[in-house]
C-alpha atoms as a PDB file:
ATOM      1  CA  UNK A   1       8.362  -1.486   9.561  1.00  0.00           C
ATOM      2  CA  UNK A   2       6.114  -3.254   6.908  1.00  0.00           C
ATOM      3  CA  UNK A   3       9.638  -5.152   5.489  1.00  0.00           C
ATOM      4  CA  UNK A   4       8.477  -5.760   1.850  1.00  0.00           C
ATOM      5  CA  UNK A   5      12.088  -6.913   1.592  1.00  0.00           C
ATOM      6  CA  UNK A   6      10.783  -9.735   3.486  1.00  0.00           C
ATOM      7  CA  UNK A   7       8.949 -13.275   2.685  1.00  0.00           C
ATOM      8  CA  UNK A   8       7.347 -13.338   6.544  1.00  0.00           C
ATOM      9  CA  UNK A   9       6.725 -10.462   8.278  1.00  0.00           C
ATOM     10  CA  UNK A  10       8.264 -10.586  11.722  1.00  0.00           C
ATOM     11  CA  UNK A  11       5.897  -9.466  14.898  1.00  0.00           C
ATOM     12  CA  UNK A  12       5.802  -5.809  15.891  1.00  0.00           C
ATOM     13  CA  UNK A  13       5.520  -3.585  18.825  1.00  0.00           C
ATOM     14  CA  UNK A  14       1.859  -3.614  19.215  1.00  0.00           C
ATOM     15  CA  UNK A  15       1.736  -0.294  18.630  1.00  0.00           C
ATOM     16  CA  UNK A  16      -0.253   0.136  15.686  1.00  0.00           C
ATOM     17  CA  UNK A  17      -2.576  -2.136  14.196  1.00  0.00           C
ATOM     18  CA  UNK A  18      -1.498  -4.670  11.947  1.00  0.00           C
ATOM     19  CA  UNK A  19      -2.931  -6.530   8.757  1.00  0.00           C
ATOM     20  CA  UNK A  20      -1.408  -8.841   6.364  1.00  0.00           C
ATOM     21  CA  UNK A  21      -3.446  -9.899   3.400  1.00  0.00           C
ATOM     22  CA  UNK A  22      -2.568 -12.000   0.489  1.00  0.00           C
ATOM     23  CA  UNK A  23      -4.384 -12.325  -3.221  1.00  0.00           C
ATOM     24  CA  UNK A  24      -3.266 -14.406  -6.108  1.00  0.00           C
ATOM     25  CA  UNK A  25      -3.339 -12.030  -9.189  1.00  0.00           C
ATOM     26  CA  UNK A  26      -2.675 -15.256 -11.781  1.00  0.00           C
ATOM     27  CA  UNK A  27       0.222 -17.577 -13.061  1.00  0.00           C
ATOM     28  CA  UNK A  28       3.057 -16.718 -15.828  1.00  0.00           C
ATOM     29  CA  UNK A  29       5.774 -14.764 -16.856  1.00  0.00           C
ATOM     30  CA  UNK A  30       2.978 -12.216 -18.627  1.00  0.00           C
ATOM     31  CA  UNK A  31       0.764 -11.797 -15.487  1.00  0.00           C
ATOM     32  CA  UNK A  32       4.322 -11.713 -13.594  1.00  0.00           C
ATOM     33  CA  UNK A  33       5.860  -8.836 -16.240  1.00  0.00           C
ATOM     34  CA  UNK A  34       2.614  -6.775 -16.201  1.00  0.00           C
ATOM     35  CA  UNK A  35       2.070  -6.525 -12.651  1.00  0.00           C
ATOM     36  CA  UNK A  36       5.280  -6.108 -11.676  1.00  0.00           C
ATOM     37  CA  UNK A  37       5.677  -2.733 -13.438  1.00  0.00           C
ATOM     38  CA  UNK A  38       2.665  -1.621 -12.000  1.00  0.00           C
ATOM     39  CA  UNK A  39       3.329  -2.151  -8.291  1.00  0.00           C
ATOM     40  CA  UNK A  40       6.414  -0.174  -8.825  1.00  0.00           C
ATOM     41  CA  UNK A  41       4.001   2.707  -9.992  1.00  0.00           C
ATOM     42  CA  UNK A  42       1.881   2.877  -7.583  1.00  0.00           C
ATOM     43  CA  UNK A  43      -0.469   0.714  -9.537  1.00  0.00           C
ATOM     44  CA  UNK A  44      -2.402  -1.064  -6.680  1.00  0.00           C
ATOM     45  CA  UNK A  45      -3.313   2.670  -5.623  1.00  0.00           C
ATOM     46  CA  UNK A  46      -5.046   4.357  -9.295  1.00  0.00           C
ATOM     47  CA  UNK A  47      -6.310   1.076 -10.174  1.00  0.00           C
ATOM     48  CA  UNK A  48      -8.383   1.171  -6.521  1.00  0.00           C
ATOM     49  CA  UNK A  49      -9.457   4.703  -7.358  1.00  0.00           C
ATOM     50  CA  UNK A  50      -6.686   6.805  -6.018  1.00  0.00           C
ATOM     51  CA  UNK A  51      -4.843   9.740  -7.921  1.00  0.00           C
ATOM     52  CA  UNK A  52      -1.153   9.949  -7.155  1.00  0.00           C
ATOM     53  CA  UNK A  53       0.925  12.796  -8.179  1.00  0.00           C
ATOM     54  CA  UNK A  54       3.902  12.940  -9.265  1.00  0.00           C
ATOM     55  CA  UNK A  55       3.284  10.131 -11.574  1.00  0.00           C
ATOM     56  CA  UNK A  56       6.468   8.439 -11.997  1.00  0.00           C
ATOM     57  CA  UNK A  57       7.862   5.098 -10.589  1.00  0.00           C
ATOM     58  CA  UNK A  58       8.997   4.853  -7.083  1.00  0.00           C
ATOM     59  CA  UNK A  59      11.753   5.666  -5.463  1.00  0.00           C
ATOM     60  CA  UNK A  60      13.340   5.721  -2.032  1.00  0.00           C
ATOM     61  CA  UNK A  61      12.767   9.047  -0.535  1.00  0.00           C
ATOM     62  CA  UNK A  62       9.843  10.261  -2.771  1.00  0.00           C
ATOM     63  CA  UNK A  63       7.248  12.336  -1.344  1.00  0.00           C
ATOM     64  CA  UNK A  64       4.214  12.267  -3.252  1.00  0.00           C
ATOM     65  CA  UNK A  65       0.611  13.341  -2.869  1.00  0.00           C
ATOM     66  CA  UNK A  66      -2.180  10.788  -2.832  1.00  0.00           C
ATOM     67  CA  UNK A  67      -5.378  12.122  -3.352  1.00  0.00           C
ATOM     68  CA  UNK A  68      -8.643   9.819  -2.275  1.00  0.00           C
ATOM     69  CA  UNK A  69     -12.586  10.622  -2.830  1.00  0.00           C
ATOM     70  CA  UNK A  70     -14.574   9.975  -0.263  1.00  0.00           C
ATOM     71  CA  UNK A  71     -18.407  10.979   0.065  1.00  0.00           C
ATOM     72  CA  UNK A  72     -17.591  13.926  -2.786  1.00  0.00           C
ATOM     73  CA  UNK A  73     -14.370  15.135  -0.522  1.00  0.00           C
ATOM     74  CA  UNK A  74     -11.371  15.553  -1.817  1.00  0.00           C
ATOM     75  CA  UNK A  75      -8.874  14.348   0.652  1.00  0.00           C
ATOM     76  CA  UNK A  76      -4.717  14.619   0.108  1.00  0.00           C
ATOM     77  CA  UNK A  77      -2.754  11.943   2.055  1.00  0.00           C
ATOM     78  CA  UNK A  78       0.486  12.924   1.884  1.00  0.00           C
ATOM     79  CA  UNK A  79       3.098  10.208   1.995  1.00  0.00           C
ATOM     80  CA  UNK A  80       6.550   9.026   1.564  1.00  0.00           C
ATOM     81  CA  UNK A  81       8.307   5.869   0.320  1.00  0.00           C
ATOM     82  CA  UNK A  82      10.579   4.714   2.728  1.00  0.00           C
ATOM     83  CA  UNK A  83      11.837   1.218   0.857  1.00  0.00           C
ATOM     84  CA  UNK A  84      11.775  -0.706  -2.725  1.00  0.00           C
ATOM     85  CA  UNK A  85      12.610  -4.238  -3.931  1.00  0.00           C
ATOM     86  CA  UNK A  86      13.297  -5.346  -7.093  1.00  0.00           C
ATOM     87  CA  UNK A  87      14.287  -8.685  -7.090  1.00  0.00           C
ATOM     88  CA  UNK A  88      14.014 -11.329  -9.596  1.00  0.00           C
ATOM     89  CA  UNK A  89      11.319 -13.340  -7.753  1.00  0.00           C
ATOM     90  CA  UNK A  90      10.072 -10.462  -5.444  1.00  0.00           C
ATOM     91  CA  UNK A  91       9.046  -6.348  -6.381  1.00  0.00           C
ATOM     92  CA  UNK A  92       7.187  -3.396  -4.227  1.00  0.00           C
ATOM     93  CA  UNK A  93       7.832  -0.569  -1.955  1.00  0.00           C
ATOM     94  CA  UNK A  94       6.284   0.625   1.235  1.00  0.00           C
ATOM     95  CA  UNK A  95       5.225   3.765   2.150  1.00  0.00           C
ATOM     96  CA  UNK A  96       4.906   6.033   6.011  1.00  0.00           C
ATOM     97  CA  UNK A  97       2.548   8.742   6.110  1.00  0.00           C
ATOM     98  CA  UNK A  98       3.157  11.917   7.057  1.00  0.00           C
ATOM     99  CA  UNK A  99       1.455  14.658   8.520  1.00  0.00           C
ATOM    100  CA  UNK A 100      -1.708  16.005   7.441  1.00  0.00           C
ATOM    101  CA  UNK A 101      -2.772  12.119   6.408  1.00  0.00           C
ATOM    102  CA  UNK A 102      -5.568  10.789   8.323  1.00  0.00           C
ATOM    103  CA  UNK A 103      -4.095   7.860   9.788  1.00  0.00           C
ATOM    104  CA  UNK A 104      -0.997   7.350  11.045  1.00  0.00           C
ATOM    105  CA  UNK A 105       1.712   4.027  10.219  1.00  0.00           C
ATOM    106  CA  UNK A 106       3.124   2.380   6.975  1.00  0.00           C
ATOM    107  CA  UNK A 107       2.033   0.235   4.331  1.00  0.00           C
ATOM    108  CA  UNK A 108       3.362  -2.051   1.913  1.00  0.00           C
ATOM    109  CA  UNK A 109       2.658  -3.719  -1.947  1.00  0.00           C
ATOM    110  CA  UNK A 110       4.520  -6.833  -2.246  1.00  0.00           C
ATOM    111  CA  UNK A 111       4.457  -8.574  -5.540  1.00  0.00           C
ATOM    112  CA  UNK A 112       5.806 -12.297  -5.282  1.00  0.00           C
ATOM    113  CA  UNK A 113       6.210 -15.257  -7.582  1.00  0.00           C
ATOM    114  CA  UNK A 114       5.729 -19.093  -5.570  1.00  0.00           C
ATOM    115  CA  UNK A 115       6.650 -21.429  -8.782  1.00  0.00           C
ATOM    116  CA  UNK A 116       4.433 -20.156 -11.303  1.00  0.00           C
ATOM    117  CA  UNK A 117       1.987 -18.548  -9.605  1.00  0.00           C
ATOM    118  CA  UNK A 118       2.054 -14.594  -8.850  1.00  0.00           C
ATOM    119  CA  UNK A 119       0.631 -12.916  -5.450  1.00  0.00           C
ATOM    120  CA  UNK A 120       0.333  -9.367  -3.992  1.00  0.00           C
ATOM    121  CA  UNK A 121       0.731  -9.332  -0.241  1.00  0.00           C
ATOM    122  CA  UNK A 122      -0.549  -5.793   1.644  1.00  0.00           C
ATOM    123  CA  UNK A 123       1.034  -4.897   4.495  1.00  0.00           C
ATOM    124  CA  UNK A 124      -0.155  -2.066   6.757  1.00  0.00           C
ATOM    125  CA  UNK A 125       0.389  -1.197  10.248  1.00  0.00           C
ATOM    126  CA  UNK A 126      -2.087   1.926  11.453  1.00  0.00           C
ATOM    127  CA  UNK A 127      -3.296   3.860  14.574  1.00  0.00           C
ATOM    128  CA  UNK A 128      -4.967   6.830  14.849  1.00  0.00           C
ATOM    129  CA  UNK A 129      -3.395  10.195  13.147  1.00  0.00           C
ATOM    130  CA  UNK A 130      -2.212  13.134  16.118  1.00  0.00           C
ATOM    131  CA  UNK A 131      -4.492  15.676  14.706  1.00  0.00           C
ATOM    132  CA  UNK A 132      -8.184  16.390  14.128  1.00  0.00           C
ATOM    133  CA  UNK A 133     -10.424  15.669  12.578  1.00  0.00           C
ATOM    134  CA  UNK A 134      -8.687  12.804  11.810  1.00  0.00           C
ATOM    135  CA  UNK A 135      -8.177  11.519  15.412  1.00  0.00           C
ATOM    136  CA  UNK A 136     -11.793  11.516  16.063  1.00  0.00           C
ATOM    137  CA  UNK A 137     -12.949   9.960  12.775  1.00  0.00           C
ATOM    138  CA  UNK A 138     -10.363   7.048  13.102  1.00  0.00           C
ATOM    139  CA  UNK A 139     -13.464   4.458  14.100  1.00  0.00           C
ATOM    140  CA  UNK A 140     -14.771   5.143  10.420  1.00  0.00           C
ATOM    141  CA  UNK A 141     -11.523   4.939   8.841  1.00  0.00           C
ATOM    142  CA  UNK A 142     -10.446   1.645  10.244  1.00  0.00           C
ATOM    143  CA  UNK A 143     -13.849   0.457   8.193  1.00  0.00           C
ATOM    144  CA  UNK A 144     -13.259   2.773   5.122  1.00  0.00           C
ATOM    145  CA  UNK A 145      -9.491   0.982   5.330  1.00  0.00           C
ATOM    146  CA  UNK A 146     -10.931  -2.472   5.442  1.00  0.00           C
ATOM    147  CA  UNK A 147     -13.224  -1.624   1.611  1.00  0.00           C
ATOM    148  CA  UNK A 148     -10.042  -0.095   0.336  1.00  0.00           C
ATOM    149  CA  UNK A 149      -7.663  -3.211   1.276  1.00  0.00           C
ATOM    150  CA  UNK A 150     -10.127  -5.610  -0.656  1.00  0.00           C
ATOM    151  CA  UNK A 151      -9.477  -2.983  -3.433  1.00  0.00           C
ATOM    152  CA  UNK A 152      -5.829  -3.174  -3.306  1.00  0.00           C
ATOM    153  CA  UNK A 153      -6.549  -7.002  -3.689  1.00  0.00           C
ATOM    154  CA  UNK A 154      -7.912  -7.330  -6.571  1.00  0.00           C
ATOM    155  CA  UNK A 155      -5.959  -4.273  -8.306  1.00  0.00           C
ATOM    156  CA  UNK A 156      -3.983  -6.349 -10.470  1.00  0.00           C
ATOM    157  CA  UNK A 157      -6.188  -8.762 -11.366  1.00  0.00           C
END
């Protein structure tokens, strides 16, 4: 659904909530080199204060355990990674959640090169997860989503 496969991401189905946001990590083969291998680790995630376990690159099909801290609670978002490019000009994966993680929808890490200059595109579509607490507290975690996408941002940087 999030397409990282994709240079513009086509309209969906309204049913979730959508974002698209783009930084520019820097310019260069080095800045290109570095960051690439760390999208494809799940690099935008530790470096915004997330644990991810297993810790090993990604792969189509992997279920893995991301763990977040939030007010002093541990809190295990289970996900799994549904798609990966590796392309000489284009590298990331997306992601679904599944249940048990307090939203529900897919995201995305796109790592792109325009010339010289290298950018990470985020991709998420979200709506509210089908069980409690989580359902109730989805007000707060559209906010709590917003200071962890400016995160993601600057992850690479």
């Amino acid at each position: 659904m999030t397409n990282p496969d994709l240079d513009h991401w086509p309209p969906g189905d309204g049913k979730y909530r959508r974002s698209e946001a783009l930084s520019v990590i820097g310019t260069g083969d080095a800045v290109w080199e570095r960051a690439s291998a760390e999208v494809l680790r799940w690099g935008v995630k530790t470096a915004s204060g997330f644990a991810v376990s297993p810790d090993a690159p990604v792969e189509p099909g992997d279920r893995v355990e991301v763990t977040a801290r939030l007010f002093g609670v541990r809190i295990i978002e289970p996900v799994e990674v549904v798609a990966v490019v590796v392309e000489p000009d284009r590298v990331g994966f997306s992601y679904r959640t599944l249940p048990g993680h307090p939203v529900s929808g897919e995201e995305a890490f796109v790592l792109s090169r325009h010339g010289d200059e290298v950018r990470l595109t985020v991709r998420s579509l979200t709506c509210a997860a089908p069980q409690q607490p989580w359902r109730a507290l989805f007000p707060l975690l559209l906010i709590v989503q917003g200071v962890v996408r400016r995160r993601y941002l600057r992850a690479l940087r």
